[in-house]
N, C-alpha and C. Protein backbone atom coordinates (compact mmCIF):
# COMPACT_ATOMS: atom_id res chain seq x y z
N UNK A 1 20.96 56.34 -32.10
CA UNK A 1 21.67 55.51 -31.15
C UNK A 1 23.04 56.11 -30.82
N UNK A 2 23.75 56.64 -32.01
CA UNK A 2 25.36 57.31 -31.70
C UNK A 2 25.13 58.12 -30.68
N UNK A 3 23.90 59.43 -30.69
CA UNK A 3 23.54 60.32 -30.10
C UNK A 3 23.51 59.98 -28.82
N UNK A 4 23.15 59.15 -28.73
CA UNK A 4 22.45 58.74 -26.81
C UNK A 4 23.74 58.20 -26.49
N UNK A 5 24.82 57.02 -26.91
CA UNK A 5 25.77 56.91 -26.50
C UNK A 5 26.41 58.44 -26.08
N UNK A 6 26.88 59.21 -27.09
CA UNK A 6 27.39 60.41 -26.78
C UNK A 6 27.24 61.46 -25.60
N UNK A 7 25.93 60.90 -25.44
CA UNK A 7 25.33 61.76 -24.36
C UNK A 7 25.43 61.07 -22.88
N UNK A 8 25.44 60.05 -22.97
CA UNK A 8 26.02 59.09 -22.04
C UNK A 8 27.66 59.52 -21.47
N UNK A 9 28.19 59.16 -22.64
CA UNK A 9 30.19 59.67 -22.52
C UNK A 9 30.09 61.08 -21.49
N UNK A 10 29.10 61.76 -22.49
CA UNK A 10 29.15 63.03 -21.53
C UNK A 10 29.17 63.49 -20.23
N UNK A 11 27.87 62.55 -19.77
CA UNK A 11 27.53 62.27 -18.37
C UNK A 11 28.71 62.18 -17.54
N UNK A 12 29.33 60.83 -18.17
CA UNK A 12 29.92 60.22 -17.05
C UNK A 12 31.29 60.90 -16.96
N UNK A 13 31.71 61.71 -17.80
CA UNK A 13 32.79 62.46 -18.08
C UNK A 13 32.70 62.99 -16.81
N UNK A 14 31.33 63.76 -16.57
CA UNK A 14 31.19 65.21 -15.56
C UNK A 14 31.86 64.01 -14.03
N UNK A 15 32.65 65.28 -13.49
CA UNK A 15 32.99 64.50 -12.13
C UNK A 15 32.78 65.09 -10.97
N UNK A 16 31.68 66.14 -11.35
CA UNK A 16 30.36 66.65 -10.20
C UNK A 16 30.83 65.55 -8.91
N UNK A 17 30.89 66.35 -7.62
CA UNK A 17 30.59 65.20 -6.13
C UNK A 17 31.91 64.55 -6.21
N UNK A 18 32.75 64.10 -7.29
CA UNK A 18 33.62 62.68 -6.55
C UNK A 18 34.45 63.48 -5.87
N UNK A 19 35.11 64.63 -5.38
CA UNK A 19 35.90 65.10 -4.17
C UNK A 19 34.98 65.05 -3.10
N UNK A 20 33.63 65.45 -2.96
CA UNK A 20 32.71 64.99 -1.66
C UNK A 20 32.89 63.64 -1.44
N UNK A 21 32.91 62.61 -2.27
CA UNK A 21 32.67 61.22 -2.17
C UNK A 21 33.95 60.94 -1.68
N UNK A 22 34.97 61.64 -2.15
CA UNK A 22 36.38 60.38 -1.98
C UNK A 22 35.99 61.40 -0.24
N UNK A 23 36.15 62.63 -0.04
CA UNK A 23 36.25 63.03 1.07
C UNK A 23 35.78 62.62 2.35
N UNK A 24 34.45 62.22 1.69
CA UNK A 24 33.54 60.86 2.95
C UNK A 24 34.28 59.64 3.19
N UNK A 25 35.05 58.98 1.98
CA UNK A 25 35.29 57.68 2.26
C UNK A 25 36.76 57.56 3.12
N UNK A 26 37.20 58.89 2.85
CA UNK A 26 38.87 59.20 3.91
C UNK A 26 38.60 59.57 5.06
N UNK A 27 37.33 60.36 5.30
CA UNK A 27 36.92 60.75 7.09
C UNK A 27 36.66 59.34 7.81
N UNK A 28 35.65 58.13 6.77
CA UNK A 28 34.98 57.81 7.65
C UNK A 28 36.18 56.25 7.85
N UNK A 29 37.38 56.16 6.77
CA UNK A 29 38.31 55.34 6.96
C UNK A 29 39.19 55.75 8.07
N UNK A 30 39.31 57.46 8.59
CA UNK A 30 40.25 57.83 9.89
C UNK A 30 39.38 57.60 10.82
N UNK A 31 37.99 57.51 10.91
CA UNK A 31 37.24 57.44 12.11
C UNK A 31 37.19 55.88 12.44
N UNK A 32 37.35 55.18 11.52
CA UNK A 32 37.39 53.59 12.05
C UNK A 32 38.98 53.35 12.48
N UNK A 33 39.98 54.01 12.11
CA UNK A 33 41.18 53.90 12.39
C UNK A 33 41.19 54.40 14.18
N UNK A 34 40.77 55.40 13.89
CA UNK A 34 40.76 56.05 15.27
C UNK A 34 40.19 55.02 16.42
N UNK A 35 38.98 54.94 16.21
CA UNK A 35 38.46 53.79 16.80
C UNK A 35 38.94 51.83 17.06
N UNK A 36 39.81 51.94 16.44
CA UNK A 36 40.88 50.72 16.24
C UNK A 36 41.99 51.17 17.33
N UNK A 37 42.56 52.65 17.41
CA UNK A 37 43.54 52.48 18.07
C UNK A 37 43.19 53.04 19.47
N UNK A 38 41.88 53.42 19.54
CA UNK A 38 41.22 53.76 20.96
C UNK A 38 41.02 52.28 21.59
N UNK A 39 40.62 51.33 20.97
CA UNK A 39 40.27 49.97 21.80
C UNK A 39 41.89 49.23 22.13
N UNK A 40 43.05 49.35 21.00
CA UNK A 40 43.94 48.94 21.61
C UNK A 40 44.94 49.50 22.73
N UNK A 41 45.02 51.01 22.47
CA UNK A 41 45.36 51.29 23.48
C UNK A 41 44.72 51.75 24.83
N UNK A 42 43.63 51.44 24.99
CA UNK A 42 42.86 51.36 26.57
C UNK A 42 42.76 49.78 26.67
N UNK A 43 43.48 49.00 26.36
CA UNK A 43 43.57 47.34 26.70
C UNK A 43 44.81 47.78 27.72
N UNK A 44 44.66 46.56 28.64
CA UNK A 44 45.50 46.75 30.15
C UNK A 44 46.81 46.66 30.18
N UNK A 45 46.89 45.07 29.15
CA UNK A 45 48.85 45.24 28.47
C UNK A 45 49.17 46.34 27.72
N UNK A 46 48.81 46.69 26.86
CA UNK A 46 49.45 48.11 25.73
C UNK A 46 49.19 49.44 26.75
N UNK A 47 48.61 49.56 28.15
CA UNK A 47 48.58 50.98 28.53
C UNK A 47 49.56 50.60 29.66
N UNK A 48 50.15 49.24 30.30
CA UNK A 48 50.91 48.69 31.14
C UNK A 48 52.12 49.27 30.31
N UNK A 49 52.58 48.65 29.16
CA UNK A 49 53.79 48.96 28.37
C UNK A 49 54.03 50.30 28.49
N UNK A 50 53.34 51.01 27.77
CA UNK A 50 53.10 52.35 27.16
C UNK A 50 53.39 53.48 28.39
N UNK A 51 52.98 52.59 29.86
CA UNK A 51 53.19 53.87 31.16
C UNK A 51 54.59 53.43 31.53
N UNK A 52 55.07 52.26 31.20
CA UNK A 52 56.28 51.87 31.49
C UNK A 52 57.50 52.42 31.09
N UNK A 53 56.77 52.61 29.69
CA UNK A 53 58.05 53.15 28.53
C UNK A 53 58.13 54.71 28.84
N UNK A 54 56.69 55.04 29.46
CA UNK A 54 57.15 56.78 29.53
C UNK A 54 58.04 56.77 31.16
N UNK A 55 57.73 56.09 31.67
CA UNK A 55 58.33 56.11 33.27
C UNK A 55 59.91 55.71 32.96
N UNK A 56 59.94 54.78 32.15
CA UNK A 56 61.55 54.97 31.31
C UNK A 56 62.05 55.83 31.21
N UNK A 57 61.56 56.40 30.30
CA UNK A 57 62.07 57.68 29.15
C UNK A 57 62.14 58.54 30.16
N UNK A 58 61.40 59.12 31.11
CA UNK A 58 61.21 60.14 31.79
C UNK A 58 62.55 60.03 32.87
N UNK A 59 62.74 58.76 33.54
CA UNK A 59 63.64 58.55 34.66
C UNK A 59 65.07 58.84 33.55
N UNK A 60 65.42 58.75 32.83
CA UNK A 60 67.02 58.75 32.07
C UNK A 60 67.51 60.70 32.59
């Protein structure tokens, strides 16, 4: 029984894949981000503001 625990510890020690894994879960958290700030900024008020503020900035 010690044995098989031990061999267990071992296993889970190995950390084989978790840089693939975390690497999937950070692409696919910027791709929903991305997609969050694609729907707000093609909404009619935030691209109204946003051409306003550059027509600002630009006229000074």
């Amino acid at each position: 029984m010690n044995g098989q625990f031990r061999e267990i510890m071992e296993q889970l020690k190995d950390d084989q894949g978790s840089t693939t894994a975390e690497f999937a879960m950070v692409t696919l958290a910027a791709v929903a981000f991305a997609g969050l700030l694609i729907s707000i900024l093609s909404s009619g008020d935030v691209r109204g503001m946003l051409m306003g503020l550059i027509s600002k900035a630009l006229s000074l």
